[in-house]
C-alpha atoms as a PDB file:
ATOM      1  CA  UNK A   1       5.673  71.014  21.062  1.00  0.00           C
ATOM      2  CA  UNK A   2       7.324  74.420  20.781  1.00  0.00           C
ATOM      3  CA  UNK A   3      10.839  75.224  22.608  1.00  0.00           C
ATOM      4  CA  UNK A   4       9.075  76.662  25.336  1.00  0.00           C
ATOM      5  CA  UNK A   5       6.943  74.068  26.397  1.00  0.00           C
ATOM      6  CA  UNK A   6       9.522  71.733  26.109  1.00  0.00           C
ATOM      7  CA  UNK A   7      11.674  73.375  28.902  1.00  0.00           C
ATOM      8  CA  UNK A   8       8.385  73.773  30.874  1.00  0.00           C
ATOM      9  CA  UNK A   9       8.600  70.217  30.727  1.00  0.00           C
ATOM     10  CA  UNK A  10      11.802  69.047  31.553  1.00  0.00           C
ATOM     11  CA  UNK A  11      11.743  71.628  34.018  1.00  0.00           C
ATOM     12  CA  UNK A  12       8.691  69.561  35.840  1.00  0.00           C
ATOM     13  CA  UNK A  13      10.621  66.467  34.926  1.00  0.00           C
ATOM     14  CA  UNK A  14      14.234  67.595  36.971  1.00  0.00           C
ATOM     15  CA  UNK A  15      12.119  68.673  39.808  1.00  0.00           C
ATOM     16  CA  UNK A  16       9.652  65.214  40.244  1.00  0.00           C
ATOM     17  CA  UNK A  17      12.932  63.174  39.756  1.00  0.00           C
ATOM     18  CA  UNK A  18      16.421  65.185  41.261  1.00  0.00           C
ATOM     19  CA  UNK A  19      17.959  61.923  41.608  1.00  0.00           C
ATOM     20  CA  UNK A  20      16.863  60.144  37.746  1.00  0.00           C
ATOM     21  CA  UNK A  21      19.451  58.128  37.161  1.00  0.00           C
ATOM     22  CA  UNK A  22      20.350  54.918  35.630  1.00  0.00           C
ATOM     23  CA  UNK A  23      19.459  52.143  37.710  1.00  0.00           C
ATOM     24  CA  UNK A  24      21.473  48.985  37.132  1.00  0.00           C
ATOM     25  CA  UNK A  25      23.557  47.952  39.808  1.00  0.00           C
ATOM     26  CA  UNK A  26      27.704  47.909  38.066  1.00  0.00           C
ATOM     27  CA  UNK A  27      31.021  48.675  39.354  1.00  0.00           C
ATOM     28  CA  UNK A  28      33.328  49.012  36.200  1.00  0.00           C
ATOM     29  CA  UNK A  29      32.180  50.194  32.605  1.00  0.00           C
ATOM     30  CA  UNK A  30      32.624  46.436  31.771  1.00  0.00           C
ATOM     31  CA  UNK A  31      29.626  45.560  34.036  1.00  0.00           C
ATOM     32  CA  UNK A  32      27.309  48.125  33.179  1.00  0.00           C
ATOM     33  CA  UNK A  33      28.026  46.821  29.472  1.00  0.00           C
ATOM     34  CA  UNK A  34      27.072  43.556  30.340  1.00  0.00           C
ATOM     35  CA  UNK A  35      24.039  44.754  32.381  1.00  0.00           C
ATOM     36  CA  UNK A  36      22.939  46.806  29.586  1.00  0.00           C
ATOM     37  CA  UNK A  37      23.121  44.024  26.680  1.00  0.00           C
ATOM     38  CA  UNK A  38      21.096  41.916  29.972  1.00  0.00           C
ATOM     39  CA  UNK A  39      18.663  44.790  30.063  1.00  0.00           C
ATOM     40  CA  UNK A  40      17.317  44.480  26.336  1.00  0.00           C
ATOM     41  CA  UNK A  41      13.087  43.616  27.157  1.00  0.00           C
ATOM     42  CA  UNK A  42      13.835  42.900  30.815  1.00  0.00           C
ATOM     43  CA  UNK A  43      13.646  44.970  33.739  1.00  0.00           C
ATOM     44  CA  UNK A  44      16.769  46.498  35.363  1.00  0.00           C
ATOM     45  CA  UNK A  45      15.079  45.196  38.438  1.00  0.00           C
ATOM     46  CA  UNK A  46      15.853  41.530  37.318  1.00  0.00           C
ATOM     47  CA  UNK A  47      19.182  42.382  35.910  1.00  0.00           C
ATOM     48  CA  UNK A  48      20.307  43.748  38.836  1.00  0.00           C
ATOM     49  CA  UNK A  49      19.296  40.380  40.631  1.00  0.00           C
ATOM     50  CA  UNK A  50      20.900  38.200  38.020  1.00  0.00           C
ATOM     51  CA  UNK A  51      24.427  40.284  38.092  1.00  0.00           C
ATOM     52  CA  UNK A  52      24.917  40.008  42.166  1.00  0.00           C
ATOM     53  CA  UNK A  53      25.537  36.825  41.397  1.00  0.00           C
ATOM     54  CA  UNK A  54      26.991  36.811  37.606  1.00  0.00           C
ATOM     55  CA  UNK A  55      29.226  39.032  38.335  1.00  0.00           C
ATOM     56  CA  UNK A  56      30.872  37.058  41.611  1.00  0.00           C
ATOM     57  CA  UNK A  57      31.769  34.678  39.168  1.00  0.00           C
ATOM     58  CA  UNK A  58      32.575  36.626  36.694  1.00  0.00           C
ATOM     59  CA  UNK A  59      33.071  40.386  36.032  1.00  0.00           C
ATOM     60  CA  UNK A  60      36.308  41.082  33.012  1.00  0.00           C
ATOM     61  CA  UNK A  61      36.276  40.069  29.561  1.00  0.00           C
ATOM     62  CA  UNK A  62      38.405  37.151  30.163  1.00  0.00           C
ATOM     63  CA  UNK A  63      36.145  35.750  32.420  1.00  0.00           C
ATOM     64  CA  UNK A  64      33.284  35.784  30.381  1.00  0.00           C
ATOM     65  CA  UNK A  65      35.479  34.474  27.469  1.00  0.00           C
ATOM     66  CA  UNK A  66      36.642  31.450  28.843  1.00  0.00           C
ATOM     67  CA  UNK A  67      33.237  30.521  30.992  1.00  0.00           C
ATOM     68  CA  UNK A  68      31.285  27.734  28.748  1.00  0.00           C
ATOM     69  CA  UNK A  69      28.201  29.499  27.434  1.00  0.00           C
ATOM     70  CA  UNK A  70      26.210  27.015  28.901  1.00  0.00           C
ATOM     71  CA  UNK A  71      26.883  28.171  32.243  1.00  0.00           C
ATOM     72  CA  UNK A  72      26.680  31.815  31.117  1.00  0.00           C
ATOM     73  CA  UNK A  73      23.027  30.820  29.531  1.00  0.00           C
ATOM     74  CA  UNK A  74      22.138  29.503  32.980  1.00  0.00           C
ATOM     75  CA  UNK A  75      23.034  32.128  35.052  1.00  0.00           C
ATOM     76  CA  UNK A  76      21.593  34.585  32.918  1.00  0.00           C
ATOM     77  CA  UNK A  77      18.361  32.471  32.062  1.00  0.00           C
ATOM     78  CA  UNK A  78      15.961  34.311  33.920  1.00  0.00           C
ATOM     79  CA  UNK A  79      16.840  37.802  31.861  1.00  0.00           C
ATOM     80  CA  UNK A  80      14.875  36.323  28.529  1.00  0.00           C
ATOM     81  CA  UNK A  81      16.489  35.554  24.943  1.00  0.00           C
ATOM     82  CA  UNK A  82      19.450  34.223  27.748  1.00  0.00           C
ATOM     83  CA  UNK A  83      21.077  32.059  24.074  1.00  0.00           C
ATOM     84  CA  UNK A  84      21.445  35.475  22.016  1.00  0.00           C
ATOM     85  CA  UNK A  85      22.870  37.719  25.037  1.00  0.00           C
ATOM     86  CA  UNK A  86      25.025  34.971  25.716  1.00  0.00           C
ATOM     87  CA  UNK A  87      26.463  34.953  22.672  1.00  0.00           C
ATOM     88  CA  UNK A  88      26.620  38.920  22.271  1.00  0.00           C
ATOM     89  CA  UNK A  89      28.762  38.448  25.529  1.00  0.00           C
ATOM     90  CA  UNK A  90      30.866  36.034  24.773  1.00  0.00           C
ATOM     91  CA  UNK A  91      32.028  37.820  21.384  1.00  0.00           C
ATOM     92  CA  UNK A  92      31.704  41.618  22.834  1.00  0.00           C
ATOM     93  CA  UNK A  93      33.914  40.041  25.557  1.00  0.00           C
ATOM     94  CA  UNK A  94      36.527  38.846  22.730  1.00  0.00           C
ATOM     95  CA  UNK A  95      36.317  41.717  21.107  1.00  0.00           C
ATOM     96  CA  UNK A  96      37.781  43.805  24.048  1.00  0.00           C
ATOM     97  CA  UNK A  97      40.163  41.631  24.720  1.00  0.00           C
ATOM     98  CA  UNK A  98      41.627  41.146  21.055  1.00  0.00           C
ATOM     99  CA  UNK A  99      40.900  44.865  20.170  1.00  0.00           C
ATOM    100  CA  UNK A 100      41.431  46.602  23.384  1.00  0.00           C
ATOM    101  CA  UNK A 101      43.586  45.590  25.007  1.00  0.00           C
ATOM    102  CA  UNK A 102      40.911  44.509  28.018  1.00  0.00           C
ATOM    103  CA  UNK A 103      39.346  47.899  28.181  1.00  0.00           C
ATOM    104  CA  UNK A 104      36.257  49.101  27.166  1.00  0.00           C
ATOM    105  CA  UNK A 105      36.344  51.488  24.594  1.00  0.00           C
ATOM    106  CA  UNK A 106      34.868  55.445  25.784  1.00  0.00           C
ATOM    107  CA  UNK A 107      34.029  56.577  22.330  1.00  0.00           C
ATOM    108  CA  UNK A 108      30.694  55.761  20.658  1.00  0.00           C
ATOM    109  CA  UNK A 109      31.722  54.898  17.539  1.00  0.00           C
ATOM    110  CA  UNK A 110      34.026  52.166  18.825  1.00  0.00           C
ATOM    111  CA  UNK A 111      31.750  51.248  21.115  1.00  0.00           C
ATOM    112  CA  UNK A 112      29.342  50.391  18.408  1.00  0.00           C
ATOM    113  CA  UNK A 113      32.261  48.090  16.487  1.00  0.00           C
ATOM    114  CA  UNK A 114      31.830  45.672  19.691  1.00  0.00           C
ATOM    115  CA  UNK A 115      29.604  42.776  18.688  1.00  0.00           C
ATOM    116  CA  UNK A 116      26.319  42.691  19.857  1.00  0.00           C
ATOM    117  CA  UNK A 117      26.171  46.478  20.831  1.00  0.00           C
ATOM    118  CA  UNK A 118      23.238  48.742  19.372  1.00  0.00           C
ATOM    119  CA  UNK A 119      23.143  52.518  19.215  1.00  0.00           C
ATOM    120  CA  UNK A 120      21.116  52.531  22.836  1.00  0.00           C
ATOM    121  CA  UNK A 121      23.606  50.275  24.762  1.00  0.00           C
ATOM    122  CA  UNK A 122      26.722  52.056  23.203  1.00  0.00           C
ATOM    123  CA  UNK A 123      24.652  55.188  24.033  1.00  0.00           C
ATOM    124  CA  UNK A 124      23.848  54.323  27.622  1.00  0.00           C
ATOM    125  CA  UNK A 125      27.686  53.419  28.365  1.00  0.00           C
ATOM    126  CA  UNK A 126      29.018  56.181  26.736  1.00  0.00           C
ATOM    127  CA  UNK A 127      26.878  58.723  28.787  1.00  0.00           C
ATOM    128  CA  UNK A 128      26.810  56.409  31.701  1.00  0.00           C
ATOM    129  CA  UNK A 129      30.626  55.239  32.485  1.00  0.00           C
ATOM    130  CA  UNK A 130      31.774  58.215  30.610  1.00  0.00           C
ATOM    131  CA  UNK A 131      30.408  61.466  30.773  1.00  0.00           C
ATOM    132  CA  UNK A 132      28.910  60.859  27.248  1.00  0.00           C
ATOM    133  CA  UNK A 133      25.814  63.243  26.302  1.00  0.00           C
ATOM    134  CA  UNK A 134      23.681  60.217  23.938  1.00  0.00           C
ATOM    135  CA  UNK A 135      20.110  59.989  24.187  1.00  0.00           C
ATOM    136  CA  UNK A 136      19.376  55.996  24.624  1.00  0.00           C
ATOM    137  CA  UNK A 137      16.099  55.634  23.649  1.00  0.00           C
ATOM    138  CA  UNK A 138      14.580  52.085  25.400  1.00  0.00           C
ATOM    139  CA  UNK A 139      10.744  51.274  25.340  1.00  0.00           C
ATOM    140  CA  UNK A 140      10.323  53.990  27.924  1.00  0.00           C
ATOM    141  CA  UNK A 141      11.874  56.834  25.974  1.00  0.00           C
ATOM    142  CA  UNK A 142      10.191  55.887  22.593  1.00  0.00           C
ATOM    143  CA  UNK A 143       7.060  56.119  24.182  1.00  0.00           C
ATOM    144  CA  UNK A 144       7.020  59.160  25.892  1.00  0.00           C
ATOM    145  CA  UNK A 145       8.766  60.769  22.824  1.00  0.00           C
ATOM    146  CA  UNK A 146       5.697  60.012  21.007  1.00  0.00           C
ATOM    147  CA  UNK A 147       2.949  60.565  23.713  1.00  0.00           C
ATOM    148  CA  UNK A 148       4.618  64.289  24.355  1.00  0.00           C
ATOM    149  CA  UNK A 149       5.002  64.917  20.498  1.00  0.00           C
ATOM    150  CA  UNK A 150       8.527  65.002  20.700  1.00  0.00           C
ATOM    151  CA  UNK A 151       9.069  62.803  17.876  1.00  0.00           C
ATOM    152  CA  UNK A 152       6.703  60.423  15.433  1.00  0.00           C
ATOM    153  CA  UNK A 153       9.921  58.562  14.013  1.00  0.00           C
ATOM    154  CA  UNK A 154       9.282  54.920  13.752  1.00  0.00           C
ATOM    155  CA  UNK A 155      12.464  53.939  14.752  1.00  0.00           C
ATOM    156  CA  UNK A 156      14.548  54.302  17.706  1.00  0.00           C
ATOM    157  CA  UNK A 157      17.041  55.618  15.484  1.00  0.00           C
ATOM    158  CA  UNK A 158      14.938  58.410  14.223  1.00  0.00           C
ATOM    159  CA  UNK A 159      13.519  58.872  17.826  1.00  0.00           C
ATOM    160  CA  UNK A 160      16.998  59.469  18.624  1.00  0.00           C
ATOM    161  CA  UNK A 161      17.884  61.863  15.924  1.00  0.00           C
ATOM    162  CA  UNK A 162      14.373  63.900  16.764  1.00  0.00           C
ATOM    163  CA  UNK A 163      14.928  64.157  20.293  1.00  0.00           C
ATOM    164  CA  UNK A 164      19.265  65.175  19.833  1.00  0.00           C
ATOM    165  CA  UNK A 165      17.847  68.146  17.756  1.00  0.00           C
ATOM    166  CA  UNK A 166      15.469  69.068  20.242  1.00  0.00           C
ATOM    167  CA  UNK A 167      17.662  69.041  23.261  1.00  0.00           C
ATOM    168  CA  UNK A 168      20.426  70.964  23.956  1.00  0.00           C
ATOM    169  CA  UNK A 169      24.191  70.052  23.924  1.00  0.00           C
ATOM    170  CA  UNK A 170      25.091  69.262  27.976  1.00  0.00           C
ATOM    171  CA  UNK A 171      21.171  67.924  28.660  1.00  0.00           C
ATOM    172  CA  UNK A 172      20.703  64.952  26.388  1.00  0.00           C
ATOM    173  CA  UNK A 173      21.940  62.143  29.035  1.00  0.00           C
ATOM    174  CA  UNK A 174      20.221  63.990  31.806  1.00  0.00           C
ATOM    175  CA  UNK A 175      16.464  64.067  29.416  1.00  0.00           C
ATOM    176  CA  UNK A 176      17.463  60.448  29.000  1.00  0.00           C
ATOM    177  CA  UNK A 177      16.996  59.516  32.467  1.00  0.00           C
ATOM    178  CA  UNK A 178      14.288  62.081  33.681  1.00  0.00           C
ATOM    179  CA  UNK A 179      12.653  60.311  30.473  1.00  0.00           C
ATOM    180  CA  UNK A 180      13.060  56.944  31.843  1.00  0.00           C
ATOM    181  CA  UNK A 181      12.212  57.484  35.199  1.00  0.00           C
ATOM    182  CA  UNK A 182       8.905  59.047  34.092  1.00  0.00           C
ATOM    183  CA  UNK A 183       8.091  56.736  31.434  1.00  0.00           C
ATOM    184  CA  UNK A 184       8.909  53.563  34.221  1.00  0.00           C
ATOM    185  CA  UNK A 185       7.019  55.175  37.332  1.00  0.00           C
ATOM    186  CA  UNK A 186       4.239  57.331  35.849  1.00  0.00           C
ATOM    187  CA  UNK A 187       4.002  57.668  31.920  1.00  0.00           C
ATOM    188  CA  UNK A 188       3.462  53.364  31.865  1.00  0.00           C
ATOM    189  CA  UNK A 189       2.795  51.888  29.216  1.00  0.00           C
ATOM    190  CA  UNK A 190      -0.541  50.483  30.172  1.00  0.00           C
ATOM    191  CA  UNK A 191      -2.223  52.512  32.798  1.00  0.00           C
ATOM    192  CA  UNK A 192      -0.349  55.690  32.347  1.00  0.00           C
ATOM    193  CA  UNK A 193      -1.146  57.541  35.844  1.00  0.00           C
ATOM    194  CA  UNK A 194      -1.873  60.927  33.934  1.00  0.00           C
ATOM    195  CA  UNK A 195      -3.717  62.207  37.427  1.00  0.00           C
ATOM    196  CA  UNK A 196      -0.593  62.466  39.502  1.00  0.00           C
ATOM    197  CA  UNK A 197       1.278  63.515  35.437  1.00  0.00           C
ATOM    198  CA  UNK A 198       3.319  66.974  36.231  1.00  0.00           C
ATOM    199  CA  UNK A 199       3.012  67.239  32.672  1.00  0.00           C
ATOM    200  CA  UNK A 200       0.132  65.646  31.022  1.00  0.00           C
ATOM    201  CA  UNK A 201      -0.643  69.310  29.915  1.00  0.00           C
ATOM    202  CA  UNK A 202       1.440  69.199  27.105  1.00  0.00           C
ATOM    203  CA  UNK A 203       1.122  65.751  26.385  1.00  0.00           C
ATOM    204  CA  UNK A 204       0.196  65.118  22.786  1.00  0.00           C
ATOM    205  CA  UNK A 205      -1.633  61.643  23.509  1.00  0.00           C
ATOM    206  CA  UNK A 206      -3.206  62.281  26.550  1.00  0.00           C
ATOM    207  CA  UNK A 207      -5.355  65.807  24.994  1.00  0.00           C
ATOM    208  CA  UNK A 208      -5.994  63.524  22.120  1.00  0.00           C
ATOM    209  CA  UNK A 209      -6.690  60.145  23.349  1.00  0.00           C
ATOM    210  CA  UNK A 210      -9.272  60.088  26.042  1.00  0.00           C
ATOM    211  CA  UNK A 211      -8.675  56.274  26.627  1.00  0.00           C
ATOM    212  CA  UNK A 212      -4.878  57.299  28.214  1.00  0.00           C
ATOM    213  CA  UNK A 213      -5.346  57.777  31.651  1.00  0.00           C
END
């Protein structure tokens, strides 16, 4: 996709979703950490159910350090792979509190030194809590990068590093979440609703793949 088509596009992108943003329900960079690590293949629909009440009874890194990971596994249960984002809790949580005094780090790079936290969840709260400019790339994001042409890494890491060249110091956080929204209410996975598509015009799979749509 040349330079030009590519603002064409995230041009029809800002104006189909002004208000693309992220979508789990937090009220200190500590939640929206924990929220994020829930988020990993589950929907921030159900995350956002599961925290209402998580984070009543629990919401700082001490809490979640001294609550018995059973309980943590049962209240989060209903997220998926509950036993491994317990336990990415639990030590992110001590890690904060023995190397931070109780504070979530704002940098990316010490973000990433927290257990249990990839490039897209130390991406998401950097941009997210703050003012970062990451690219997170989730299912969504990896797909459409590939369906528009915008990248054919095989990795989110190289989807990442295709789609921060492409995009413009000051935009990447915003492409993030007009990506997202797109790629959650239009661009699905299966059943991609390329009639109502402001885009589908410059979309790689959808000129070459007459089963999309």
């Amino acid at each position: 996709m040349k330079d030009s088509d590519l603002q064409i596009v995230l041009d029809r992108l800002d104006e189909r979703y002004p208000l693309a943003h992220c979508e789990l329900d937090y009220g200190t960079p500590f939640e929206l950490l924990v929220a994020v690590i829930l988020s990993a293949q589950c929907t921030d629909k159900r995350v956002n159910e599961v925290t209402k009440t998580l984070f009543k009874r629990a919401n700082t890194p001490k809490d979640f350090v001294e609550m018995p990971t059973q309980e943590l596994e049962t209240l989060i249960h209903s997220c998926g792979f509950f036993r491994n984002k317990a336990k990415n809790i639990k030590s992110m949580s001590l890690d904060i509190l023995t190397r931070y005094g109780g504070e979530v780090p704002c940098e990316f790079d010490e973000l990433l030194t927290l257990a249990g936290v990839g490039r897209k969840t130390a991406n998401v709260v950097s941009s997210v809590a703050f003012g970062g400019d990451g690219i997170a790339v989730d299912t969504h994001v990896y797909r459409l990068s590939h369906r528009l042409g915008l990248s054919n890494g095989k990795t989110p890491y190289d989807v990442e590093k295709d789609l921060t060249e492409r995009i413009e110091a000051g935009m990447r956080a915003r492409v993030h979440h007009l990506l997202i929204f797109h790629g959650r209410y239009c661009c699905k996975a299966q059943r991609p609703d390329c009639a109502n598509c402001p885009i589908s015009e410059y979309c790689a799979d959808f000129a070459g793949n007459d089963k999309v749509g």
